[in-house]
PDB file of N, CA and C in Angstrom:
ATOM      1  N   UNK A   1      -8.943  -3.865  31.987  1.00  0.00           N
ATOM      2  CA  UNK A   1      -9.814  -2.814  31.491  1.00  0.00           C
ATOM      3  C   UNK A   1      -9.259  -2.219  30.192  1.00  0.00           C
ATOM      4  N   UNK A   2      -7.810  -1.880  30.463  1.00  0.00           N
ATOM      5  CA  UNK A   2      -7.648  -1.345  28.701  1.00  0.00           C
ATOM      6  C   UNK A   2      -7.553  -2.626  28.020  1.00  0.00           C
ATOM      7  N   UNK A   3      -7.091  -3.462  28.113  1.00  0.00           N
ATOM      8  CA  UNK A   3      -7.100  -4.723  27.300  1.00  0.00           C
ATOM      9  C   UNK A   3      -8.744  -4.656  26.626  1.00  0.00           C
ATOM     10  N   UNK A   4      -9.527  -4.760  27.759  1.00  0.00           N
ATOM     11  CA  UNK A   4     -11.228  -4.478  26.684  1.00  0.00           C
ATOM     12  C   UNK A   4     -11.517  -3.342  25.766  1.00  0.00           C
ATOM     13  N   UNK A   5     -10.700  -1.989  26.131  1.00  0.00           N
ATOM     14  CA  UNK A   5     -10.964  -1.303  25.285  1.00  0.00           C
ATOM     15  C   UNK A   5     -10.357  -1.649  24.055  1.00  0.00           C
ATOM     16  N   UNK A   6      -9.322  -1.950  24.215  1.00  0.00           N
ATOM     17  CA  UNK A   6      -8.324  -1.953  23.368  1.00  0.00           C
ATOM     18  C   UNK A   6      -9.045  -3.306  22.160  1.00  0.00           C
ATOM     19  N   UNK A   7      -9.493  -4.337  22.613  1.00  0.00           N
ATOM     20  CA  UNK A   7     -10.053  -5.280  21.263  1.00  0.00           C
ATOM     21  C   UNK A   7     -11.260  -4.443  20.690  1.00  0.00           C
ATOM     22  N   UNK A   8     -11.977  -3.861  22.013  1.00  0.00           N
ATOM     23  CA  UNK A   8     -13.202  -3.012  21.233  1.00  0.00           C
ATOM     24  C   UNK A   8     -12.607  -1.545  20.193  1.00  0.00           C
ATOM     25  N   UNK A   9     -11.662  -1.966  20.422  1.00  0.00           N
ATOM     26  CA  UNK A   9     -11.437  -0.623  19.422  1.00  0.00           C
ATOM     27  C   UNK A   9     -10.811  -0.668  17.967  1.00  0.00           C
ATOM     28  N   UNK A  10     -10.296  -1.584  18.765  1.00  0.00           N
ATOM     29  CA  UNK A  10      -9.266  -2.811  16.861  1.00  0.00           C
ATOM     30  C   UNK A  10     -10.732  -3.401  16.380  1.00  0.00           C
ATOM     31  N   UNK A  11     -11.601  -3.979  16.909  1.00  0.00           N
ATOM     32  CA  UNK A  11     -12.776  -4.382  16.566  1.00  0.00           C
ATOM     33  C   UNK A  11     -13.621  -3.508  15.560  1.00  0.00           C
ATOM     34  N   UNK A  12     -13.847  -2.273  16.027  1.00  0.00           N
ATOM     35  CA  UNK A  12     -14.114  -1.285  15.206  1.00  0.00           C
ATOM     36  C   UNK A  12     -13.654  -0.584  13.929  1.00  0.00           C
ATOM     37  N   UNK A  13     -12.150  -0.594  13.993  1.00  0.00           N
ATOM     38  CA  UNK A  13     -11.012  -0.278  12.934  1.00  0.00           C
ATOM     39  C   UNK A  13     -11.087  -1.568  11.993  1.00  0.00           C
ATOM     40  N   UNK A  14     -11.407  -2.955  12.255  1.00  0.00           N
ATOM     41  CA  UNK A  14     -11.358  -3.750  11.502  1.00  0.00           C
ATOM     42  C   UNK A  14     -12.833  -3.760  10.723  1.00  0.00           C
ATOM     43  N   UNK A  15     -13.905  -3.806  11.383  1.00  0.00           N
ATOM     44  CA  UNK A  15     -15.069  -3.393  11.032  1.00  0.00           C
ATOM     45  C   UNK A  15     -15.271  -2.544   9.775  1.00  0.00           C
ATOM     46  N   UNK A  16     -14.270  -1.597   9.884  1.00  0.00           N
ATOM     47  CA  UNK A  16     -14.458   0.063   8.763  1.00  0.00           C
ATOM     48  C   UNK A  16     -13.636  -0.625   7.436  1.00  0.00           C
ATOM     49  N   UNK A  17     -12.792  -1.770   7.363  1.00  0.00           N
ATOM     50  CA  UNK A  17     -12.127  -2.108   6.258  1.00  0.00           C
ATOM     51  C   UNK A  17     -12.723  -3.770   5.920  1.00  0.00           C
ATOM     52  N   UNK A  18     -13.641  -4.185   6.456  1.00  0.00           N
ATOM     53  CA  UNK A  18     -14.037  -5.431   5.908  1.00  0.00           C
ATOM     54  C   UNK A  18     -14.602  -5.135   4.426  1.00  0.00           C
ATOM     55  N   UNK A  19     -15.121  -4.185   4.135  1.00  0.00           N
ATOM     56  CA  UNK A  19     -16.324  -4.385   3.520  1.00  0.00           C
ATOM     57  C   UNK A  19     -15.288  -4.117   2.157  1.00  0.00           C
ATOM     58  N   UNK A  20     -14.082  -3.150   2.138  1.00  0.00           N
ATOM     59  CA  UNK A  20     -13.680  -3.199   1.344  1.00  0.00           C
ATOM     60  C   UNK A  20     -12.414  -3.845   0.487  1.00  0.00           C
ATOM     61  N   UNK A  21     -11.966  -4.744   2.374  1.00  0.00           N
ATOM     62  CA  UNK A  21     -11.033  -6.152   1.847  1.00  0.00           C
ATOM     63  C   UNK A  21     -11.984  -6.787   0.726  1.00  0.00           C
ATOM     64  N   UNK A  22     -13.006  -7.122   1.297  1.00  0.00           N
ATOM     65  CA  UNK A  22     -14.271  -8.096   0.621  1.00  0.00           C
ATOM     66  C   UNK A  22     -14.125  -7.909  -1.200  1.00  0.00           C
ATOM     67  N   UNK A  23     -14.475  -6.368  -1.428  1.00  0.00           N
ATOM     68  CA  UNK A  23     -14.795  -5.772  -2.564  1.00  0.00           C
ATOM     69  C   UNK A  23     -13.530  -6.104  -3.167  1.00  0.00           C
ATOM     70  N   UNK A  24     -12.280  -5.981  -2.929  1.00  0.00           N
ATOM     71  CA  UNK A  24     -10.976  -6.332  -3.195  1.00  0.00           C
ATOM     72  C   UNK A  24     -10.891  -7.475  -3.777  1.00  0.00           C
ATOM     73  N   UNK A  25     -11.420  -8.447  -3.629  1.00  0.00           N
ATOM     74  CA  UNK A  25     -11.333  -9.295  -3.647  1.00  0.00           C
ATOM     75  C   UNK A  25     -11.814 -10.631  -4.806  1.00  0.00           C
ATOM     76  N   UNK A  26     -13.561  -9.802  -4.850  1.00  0.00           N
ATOM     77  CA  UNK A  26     -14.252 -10.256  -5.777  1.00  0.00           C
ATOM     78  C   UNK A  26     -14.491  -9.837  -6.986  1.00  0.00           C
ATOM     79  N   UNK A  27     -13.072  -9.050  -7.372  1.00  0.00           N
ATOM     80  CA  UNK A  27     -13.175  -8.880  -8.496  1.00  0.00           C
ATOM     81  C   UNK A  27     -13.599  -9.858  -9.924  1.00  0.00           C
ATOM     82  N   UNK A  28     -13.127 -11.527  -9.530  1.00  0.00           N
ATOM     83  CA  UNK A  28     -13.194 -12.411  -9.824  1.00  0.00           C
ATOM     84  C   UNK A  28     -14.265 -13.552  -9.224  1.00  0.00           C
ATOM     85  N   UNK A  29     -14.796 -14.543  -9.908  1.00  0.00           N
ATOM     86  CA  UNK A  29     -15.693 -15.181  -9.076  1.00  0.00           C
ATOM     87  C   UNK A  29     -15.275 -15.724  -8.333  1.00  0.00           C
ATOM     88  N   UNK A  30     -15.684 -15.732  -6.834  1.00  0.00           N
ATOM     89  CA  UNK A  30     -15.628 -16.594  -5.988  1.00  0.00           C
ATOM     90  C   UNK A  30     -16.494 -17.008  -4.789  1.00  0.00           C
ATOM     91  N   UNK A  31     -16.142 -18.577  -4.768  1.00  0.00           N
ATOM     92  CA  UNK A  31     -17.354 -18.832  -3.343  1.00  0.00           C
ATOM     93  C   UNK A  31     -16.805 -18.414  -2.011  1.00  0.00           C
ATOM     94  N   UNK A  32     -17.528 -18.834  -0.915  1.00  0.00           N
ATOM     95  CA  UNK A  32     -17.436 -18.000   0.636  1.00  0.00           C
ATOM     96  C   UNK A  32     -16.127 -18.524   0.756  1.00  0.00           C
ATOM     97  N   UNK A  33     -15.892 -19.567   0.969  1.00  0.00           N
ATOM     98  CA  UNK A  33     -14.701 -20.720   1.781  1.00  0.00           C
ATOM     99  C   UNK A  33     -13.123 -19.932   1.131  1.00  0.00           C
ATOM    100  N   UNK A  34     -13.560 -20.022  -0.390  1.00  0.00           N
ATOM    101  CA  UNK A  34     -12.291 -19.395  -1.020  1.00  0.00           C
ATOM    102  C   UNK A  34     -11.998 -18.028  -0.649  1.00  0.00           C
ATOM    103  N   UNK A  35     -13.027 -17.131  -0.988  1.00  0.00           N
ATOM    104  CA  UNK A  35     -12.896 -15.237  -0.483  1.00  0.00           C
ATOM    105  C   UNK A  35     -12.030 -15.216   1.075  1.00  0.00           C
ATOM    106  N   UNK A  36     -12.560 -16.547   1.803  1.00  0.00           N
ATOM    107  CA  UNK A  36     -11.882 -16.099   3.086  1.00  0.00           C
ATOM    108  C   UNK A  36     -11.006 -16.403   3.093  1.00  0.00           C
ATOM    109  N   UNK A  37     -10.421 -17.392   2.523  1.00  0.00           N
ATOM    110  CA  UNK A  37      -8.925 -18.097   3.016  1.00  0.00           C
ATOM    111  C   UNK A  37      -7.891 -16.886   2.434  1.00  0.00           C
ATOM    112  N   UNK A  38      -8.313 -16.539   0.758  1.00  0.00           N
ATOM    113  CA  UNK A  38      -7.617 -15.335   0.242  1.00  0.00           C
ATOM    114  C   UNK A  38      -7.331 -14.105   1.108  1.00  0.00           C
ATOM    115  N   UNK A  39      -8.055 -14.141   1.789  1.00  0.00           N
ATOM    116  CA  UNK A  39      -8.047 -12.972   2.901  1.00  0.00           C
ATOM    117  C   UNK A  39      -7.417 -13.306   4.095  1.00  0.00           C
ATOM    118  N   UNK A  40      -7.692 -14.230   4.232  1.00  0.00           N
ATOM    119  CA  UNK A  40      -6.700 -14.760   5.694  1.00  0.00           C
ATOM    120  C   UNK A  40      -5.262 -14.602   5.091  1.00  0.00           C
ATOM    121  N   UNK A  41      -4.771 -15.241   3.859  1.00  0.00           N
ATOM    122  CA  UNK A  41      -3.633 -15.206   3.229  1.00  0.00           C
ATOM    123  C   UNK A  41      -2.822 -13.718   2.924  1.00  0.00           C
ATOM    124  N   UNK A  42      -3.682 -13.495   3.421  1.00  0.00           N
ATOM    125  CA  UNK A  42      -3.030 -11.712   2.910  1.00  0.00           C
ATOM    126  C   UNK A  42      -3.175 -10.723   4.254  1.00  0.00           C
ATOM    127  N   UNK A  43      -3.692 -11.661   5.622  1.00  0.00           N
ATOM    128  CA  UNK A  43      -3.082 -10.800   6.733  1.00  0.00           C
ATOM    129  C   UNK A  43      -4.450 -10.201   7.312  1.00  0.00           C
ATOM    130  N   UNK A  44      -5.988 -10.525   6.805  1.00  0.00           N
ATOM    131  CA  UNK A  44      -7.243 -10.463   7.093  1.00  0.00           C
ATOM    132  C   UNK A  44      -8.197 -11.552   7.591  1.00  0.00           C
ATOM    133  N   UNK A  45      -7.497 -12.136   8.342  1.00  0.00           N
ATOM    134  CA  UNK A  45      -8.974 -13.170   8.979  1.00  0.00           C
ATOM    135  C   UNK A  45     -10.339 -12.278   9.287  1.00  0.00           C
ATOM    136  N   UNK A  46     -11.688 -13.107   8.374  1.00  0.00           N
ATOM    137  CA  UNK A  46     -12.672 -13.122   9.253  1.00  0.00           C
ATOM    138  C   UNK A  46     -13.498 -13.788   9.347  1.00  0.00           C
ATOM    139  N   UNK A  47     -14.296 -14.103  10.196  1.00  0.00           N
ATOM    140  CA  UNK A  47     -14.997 -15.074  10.532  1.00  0.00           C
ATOM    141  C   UNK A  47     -16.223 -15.825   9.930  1.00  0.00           C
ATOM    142  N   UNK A  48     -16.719 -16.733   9.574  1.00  0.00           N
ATOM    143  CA  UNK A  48     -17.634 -16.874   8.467  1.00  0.00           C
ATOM    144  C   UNK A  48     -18.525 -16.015   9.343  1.00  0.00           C
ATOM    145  N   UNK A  49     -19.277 -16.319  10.622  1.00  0.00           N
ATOM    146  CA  UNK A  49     -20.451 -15.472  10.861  1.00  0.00           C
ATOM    147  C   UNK A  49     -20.416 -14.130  10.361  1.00  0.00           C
ATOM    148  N   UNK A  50     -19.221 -13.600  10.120  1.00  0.00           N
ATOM    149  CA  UNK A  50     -19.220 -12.126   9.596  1.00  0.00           C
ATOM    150  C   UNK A  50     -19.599 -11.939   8.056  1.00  0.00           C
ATOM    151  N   UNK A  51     -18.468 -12.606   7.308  1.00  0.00           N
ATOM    152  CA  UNK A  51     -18.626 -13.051   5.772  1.00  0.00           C
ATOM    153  C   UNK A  51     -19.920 -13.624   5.646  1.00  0.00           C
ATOM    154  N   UNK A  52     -20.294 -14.508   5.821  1.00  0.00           N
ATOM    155  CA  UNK A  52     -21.573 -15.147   4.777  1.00  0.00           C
ATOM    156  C   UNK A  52     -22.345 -13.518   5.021  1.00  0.00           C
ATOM    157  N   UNK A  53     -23.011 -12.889   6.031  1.00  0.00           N
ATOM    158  CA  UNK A  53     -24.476 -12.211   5.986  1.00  0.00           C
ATOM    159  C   UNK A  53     -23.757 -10.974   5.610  1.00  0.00           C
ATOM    160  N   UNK A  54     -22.061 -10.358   5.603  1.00  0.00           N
ATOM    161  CA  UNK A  54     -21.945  -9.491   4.661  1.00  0.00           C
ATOM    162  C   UNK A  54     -22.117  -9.696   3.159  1.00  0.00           C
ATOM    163  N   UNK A  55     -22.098 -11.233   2.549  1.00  0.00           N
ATOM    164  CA  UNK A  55     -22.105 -11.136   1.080  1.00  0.00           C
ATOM    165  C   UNK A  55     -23.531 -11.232   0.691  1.00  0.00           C
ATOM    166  N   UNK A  56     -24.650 -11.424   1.855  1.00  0.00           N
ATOM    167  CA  UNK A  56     -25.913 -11.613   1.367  1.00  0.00           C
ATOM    168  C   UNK A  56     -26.436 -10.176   1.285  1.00  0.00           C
ATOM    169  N   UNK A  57     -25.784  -9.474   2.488  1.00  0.00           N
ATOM    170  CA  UNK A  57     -26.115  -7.908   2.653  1.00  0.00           C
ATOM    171  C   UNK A  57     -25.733  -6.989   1.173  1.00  0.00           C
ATOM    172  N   UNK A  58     -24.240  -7.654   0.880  1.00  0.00           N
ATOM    173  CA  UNK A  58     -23.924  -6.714  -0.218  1.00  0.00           C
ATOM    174  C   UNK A  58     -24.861  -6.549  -1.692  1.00  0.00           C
ATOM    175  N   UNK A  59     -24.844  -8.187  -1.536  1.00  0.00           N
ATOM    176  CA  UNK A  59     -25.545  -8.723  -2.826  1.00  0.00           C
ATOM    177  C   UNK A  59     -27.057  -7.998  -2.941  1.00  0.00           C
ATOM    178  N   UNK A  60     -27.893  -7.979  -1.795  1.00  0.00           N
ATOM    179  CA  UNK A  60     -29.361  -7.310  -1.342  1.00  0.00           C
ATOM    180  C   UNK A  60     -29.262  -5.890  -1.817  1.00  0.00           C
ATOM    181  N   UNK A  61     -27.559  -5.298  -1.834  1.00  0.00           N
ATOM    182  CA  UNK A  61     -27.645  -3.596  -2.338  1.00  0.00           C
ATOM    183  C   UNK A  61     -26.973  -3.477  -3.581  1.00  0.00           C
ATOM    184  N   UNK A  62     -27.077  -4.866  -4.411  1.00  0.00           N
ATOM    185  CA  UNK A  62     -26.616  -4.708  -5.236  1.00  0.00           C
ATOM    186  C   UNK A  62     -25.540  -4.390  -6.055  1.00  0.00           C
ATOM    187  N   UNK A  63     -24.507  -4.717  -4.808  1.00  0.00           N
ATOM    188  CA  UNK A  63     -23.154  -4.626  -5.179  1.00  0.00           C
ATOM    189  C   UNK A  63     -22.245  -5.877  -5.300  1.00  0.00           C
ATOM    190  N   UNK A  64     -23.057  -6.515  -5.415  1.00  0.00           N
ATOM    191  CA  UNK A  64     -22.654  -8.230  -6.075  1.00  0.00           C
ATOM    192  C   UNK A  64     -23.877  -8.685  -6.747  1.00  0.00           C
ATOM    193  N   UNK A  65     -22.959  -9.467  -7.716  1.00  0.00           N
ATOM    194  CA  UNK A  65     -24.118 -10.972  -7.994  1.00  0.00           C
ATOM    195  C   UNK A  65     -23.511 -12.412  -7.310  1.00  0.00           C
ATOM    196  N   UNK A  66     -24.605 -13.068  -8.260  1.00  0.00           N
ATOM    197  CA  UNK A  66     -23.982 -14.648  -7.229  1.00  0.00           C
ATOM    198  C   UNK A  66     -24.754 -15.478  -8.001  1.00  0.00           C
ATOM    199  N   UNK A  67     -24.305 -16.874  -8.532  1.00  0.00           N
ATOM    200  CA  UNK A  67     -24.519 -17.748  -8.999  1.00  0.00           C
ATOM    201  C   UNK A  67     -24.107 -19.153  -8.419  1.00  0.00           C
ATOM    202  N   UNK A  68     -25.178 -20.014  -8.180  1.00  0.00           N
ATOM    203  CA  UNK A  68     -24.702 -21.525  -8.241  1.00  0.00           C
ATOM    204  C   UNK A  68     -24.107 -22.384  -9.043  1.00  0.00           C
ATOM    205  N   UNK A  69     -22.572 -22.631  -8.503  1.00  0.00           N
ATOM    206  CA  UNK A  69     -21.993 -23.727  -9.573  1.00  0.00           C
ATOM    207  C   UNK A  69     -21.823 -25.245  -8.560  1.00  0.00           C
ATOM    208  N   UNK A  70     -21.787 -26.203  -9.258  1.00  0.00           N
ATOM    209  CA  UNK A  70     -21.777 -27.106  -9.370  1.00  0.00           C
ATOM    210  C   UNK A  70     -20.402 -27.806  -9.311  1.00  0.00           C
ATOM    211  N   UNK A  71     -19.237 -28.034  -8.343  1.00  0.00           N
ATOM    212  CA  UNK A  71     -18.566 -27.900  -8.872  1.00  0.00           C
ATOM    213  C   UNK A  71     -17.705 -29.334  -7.996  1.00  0.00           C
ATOM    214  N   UNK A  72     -17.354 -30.884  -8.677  1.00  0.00           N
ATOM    215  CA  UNK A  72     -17.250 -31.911  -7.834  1.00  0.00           C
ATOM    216  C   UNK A  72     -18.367 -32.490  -7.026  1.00  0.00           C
ATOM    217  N   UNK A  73     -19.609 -31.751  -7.668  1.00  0.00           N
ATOM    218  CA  UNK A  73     -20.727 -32.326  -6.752  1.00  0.00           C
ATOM    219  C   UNK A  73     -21.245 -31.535  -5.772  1.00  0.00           C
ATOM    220  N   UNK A  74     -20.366 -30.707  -5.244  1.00  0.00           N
ATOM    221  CA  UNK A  74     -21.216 -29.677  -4.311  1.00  0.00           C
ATOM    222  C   UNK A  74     -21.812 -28.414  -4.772  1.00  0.00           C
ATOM    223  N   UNK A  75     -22.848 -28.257  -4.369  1.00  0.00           N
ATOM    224  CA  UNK A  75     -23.392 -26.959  -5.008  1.00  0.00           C
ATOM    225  C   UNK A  75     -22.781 -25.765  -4.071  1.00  0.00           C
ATOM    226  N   UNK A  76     -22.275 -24.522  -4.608  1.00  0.00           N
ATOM    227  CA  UNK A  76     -21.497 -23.138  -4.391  1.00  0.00           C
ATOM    228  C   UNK A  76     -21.919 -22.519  -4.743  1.00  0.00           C
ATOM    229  N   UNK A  77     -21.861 -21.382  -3.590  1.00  0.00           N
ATOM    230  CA  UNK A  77     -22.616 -19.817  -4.047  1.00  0.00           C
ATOM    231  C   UNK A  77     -21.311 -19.053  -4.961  1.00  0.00           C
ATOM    232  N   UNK A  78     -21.364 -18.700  -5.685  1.00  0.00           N
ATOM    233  CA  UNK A  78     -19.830 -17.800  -5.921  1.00  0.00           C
ATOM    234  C   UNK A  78     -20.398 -16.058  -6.297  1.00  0.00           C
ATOM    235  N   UNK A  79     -19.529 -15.502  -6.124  1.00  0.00           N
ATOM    236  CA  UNK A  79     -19.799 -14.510  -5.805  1.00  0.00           C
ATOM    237  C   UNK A  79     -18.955 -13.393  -6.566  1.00  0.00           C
ATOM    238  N   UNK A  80     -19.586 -12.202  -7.641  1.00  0.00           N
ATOM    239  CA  UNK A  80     -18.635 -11.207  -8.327  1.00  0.00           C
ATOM    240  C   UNK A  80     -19.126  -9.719  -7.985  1.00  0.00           C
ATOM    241  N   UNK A  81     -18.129  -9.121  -8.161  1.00  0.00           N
ATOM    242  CA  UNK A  81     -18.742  -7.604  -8.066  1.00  0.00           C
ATOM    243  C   UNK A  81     -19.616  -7.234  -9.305  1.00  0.00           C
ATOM    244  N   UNK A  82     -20.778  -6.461  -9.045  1.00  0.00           N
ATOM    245  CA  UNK A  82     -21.593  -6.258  -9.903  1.00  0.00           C
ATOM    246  C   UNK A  82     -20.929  -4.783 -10.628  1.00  0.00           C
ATOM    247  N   UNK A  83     -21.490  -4.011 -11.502  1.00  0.00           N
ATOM    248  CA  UNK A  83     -21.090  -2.800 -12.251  1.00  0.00           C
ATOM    249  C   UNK A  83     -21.289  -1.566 -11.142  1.00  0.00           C
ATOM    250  N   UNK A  84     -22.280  -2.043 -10.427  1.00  0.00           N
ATOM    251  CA  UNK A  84     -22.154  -0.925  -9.181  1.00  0.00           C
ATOM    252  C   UNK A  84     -21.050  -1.397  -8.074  1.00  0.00           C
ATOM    253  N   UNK A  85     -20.311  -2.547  -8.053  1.00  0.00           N
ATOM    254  CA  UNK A  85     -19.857  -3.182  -6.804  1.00  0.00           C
ATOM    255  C   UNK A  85     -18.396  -1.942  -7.615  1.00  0.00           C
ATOM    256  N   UNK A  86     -18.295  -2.908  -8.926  1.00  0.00           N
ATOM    257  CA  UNK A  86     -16.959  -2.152  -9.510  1.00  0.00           C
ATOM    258  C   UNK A  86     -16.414  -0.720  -9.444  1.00  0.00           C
ATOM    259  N   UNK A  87     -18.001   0.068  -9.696  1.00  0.00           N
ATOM    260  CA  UNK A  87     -17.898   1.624  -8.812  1.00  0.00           C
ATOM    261  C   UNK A  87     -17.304   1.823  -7.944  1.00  0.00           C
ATOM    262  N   UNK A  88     -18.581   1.485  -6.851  1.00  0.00           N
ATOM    263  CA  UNK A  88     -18.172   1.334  -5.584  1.00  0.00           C
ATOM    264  C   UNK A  88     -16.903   0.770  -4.750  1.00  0.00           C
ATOM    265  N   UNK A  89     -15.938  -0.051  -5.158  1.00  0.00           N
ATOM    266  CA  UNK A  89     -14.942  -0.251  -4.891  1.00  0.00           C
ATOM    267  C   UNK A  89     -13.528   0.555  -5.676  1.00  0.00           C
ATOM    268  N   UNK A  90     -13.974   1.310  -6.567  1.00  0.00           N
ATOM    269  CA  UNK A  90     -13.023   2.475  -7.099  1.00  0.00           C
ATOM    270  C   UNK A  90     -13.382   3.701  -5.903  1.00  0.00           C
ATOM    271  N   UNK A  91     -14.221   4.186  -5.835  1.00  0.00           N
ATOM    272  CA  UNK A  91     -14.559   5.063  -4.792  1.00  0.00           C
ATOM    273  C   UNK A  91     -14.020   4.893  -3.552  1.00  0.00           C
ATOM    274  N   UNK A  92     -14.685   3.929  -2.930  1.00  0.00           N
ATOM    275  CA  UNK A  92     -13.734   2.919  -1.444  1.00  0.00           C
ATOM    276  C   UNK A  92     -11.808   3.149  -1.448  1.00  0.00           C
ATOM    277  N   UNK A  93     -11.959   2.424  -2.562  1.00  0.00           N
ATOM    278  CA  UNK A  93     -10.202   2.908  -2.552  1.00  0.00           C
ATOM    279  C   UNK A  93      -9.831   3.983  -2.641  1.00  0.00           C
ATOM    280  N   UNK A  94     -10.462   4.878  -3.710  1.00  0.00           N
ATOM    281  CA  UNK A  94      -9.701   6.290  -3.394  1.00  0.00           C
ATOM    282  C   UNK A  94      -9.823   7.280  -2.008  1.00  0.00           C
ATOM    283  N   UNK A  95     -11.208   6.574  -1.338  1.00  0.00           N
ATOM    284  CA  UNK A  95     -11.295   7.212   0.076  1.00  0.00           C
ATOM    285  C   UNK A  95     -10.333   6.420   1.104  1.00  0.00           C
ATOM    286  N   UNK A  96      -9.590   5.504   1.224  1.00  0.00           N
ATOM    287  CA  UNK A  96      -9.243   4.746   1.935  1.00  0.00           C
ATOM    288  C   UNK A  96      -7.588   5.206   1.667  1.00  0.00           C
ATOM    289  N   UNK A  97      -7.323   5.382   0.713  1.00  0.00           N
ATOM    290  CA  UNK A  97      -6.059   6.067   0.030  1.00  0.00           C
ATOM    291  C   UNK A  97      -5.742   7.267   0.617  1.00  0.00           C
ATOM    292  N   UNK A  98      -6.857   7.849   0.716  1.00  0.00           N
ATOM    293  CA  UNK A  98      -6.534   9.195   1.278  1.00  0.00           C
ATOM    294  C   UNK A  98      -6.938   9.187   2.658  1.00  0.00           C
ATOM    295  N   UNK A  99      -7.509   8.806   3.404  1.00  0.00           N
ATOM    296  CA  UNK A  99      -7.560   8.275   4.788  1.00  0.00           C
ATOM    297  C   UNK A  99      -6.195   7.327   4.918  1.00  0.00           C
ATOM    298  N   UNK A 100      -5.768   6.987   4.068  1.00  0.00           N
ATOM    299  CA  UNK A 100      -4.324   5.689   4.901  1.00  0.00           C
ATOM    300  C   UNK A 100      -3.014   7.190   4.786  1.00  0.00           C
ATOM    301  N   UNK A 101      -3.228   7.759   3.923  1.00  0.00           N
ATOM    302  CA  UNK A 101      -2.367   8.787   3.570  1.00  0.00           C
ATOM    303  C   UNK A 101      -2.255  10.232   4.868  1.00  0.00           C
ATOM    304  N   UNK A 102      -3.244  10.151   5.233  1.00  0.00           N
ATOM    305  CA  UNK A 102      -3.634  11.771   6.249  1.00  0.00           C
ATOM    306  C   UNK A 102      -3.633  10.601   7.901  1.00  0.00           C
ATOM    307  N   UNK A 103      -3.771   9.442   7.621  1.00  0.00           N
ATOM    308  CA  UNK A 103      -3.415   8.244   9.276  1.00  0.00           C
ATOM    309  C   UNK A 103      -1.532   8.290   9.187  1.00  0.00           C
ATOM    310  N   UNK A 104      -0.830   8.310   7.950  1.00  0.00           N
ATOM    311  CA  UNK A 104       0.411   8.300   8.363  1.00  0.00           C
ATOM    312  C   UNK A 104       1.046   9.850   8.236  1.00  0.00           C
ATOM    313  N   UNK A 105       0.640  10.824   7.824  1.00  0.00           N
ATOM    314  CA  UNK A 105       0.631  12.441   8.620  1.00  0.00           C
ATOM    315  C   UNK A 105       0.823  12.123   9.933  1.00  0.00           C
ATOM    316  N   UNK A 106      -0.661  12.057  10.384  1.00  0.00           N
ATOM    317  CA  UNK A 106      -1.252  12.441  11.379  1.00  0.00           C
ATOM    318  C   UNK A 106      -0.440  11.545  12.466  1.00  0.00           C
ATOM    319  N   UNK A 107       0.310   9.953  12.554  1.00  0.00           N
ATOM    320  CA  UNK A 107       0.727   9.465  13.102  1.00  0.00           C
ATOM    321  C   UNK A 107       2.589   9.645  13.276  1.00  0.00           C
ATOM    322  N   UNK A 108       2.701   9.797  11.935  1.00  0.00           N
ATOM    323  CA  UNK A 108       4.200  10.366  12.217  1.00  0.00           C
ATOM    324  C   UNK A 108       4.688  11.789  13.028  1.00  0.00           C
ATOM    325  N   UNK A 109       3.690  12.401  13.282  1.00  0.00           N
ATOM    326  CA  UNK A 109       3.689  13.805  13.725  1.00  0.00           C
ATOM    327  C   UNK A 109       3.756  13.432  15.485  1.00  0.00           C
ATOM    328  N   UNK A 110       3.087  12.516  15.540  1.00  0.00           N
ATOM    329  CA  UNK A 110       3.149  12.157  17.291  1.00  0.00           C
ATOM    330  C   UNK A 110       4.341  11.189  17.678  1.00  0.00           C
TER     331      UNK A 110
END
């Protein structure tokens, strides 16, 4: 029983920082396969079912673009932060900065 809470709850905590590993990320172009492995490499696995319909979601609010390249023959979505993504991921960080900052307060105190 805590074992279930316990993934449902890391589940959730991981949930609240995908969106802005993601943004992290695409500062530069890139397709799905690559964004994830970069992320796995740095201590963030996630799953394509998660990734692909977050970059279609992001892209839909306009916080990416995306272009087809061609690249060895296979066609690739690749994927950059748009001028609002670039905002929006200055914002993200400075809230996440100060949320990682007031989580190690708040945790060193207990």
């Amino acid at each position: 029983m805590v074992s279930d809470a316990f993934d449902k709850l890391e589940q959730e905590l991981r949930r609240g920082v995908v969106v802005l590993a993601v943004l992290s990320q695409l500062r530069e172009l890139r397709y799905g396969y690559e964004l994830r492995q970069s992320l796995i490499e740095k201590g963030l696995p996630i799953e394509e079912g998660t990734l692909y319909p977050l970059l279609r979601r992001l892209e839909a609010q306009g916080v990416l673009s995306s272009e087809w390249q061609t690249a060895d023959g296979k066609p690739r979505r690749y994927y950059k932060l748009s001028e609002e993504g670039e905002r929006l991921l200055r914002r993200l960080t400075g809230s996440w900065r100060g949320l990682n900052e007031a989580m190690g307060n708040l945790l060193e105190a207990s």
